[in-house]
Protein backbone atom coordinates (compact mmCIF):
# COMPACT_ATOMS: atom_id res chain seq x y z
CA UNK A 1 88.54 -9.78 152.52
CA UNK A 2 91.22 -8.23 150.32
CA UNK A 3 94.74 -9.50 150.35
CA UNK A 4 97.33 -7.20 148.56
CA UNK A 5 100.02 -10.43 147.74
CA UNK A 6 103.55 -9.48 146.96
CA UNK A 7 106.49 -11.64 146.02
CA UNK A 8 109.73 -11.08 148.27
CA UNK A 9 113.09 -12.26 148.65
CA UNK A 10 112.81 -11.63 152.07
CA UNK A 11 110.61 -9.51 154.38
CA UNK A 12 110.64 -8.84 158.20
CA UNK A 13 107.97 -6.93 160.59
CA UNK A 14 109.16 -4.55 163.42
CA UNK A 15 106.93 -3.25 166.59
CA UNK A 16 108.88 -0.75 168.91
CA UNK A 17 112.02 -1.87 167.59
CA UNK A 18 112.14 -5.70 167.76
CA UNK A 19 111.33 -7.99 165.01
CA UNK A 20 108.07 -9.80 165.64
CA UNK A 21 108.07 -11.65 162.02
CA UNK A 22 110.56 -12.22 159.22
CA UNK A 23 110.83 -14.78 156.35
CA UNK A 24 113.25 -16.05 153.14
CA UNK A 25 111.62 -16.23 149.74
CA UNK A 26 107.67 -16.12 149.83
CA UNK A 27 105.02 -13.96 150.37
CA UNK A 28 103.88 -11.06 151.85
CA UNK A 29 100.42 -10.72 152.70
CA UNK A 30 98.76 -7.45 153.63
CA UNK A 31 95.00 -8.49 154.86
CA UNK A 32 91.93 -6.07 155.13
CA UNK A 33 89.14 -7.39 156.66
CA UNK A 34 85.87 -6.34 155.45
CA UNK A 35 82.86 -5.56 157.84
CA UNK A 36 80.55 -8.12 156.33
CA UNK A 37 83.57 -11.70 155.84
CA UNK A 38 83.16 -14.73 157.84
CA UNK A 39 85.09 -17.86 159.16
CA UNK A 40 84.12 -18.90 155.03
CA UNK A 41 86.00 -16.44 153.52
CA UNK A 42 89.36 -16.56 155.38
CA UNK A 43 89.31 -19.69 155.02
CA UNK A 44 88.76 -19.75 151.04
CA UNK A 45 91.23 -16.50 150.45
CA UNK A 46 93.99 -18.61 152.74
CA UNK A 47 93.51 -21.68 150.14
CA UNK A 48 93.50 -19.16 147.38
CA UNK A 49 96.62 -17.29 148.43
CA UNK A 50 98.62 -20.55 148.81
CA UNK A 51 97.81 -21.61 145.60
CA UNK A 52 98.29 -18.89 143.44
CA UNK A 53 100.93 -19.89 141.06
CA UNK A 54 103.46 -16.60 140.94
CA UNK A 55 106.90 -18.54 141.90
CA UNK A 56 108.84 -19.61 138.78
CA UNK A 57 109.57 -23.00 137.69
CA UNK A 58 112.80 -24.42 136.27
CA UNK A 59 111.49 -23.20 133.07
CA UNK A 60 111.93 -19.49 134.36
CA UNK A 61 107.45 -19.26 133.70
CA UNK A 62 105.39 -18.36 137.04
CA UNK A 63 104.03 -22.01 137.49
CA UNK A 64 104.52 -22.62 140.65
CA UNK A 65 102.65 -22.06 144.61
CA UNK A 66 104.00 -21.46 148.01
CA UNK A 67 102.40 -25.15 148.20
CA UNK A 68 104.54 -26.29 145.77
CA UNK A 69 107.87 -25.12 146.82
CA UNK A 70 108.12 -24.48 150.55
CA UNK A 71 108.00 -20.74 150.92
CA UNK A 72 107.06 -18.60 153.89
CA UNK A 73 104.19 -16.28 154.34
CA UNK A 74 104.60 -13.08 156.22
CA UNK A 75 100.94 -12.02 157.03
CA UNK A 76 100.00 -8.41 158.70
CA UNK A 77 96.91 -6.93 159.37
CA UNK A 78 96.31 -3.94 157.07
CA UNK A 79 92.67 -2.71 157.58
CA UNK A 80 93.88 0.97 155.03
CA UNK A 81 92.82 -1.87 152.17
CA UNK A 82 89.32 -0.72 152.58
CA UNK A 83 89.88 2.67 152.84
CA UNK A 84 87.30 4.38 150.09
CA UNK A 85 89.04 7.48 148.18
CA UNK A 86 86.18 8.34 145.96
CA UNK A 87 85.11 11.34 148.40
CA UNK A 88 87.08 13.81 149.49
CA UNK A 89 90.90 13.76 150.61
CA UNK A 90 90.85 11.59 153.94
CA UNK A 91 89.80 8.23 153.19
CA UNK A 92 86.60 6.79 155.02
CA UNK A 93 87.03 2.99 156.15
CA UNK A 94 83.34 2.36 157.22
CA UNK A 95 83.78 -0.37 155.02
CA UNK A 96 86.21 -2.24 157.29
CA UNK A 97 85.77 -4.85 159.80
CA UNK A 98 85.43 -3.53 163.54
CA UNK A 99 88.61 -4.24 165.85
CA UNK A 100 87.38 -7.54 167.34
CA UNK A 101 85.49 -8.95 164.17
CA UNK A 102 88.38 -8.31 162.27
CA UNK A 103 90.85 -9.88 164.97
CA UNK A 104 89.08 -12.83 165.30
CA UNK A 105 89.16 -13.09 161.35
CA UNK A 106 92.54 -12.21 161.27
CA UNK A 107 93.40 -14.90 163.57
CA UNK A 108 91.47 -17.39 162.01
CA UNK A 109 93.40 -16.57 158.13
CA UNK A 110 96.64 -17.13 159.67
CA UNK A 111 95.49 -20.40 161.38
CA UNK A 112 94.24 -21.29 158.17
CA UNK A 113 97.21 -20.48 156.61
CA UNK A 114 99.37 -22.57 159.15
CA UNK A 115 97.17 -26.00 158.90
CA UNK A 116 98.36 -25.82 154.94
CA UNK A 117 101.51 -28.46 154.48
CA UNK A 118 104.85 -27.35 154.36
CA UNK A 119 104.20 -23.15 154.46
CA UNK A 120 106.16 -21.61 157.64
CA UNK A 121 103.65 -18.45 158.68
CA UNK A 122 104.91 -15.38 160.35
CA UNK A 123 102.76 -12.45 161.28
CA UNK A 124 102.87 -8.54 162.35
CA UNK A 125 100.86 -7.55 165.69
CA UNK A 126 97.30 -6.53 164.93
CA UNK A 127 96.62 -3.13 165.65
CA UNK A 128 100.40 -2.22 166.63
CA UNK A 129 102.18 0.48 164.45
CA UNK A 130 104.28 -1.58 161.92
CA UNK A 131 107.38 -1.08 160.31
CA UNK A 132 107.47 -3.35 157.02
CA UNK A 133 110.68 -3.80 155.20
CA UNK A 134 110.65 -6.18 152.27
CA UNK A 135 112.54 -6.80 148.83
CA UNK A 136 110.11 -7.74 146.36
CA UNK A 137 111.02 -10.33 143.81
CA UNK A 138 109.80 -9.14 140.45
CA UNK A 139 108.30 -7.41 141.40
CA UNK A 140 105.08 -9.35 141.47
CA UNK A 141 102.12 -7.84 143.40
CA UNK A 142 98.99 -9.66 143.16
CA UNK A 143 95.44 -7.97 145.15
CA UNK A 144 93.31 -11.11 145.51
CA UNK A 145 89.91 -10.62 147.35
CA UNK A 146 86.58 -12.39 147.98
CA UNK A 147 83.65 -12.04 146.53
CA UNK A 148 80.96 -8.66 147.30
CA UNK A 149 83.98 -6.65 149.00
């Protein structure tokens, strides 16, 4: 799994013109799903994710999680993170999970995600066309992934 992580000040997820997701301060998550992850991996990139330490402390360093200070995660599907570049011009994403392996992954990082104390979780629609605003705060972008992908 790969997990492109970025900081916000606020994000929010249209599909055909309604907002389906939107959060405060947080994250926002962008989640490929490779062909080969597993119920293990979502679960370990969910704890990972949650407990990277990018929010600043009183002391102005990045010390602190979204466990540690009530933020919101805005999660959306995003299976272009495995798209390979190295050949030609049109990427190839052979790589990436199938629709229904990677939708029952999906749904299982996000559940993951919510069982975590204290983080509100807000998703996109997987496999709707997605209009992503955010503000990044930072900016900070982190790409966190698991390991072989």
């Amino acid at each position: 799994m790969r997990a492109l992580v970025q900081r916000v000040l606020r994000a929010r997820v249209t599909v055909d013109g309604v907002c389906v997701g939107q959060i405060g301060p947080g994250l926002v998550v962008l989640l490929g799903i490779h062909r080969s992850d597993t119920i293990r991996e979502a679960a370990w990139l969910a704890r990972k994710i949650a407990s990277l330490r990018i929010f600043e402390d009183a002391a102005g360093k990045m010390n602190l999680s979204v466990l540690e200070n009530g933020r919101h995660l805005l999660i959306v599907s995003q299976f272009t993170l495995y798209g390979d570049t190295r050949k030609g011009n049109r990427p190839s994403y052979s790589e990436a999970a199938p629709p229904d392996t990677a939708k029952a992954l999906y749904d299982s990082f996000v559940e993951q995600c919510r069982l975590l104390p204290g983080i509100t979780v807000e998703t996109g629609v997987f496999q709707a066309h997605m209009e992503v605003e955010l503000l990044n705060d930072g900016p900070v972008t982190v790409l966190c992934q698991t390991e072989g992908t």
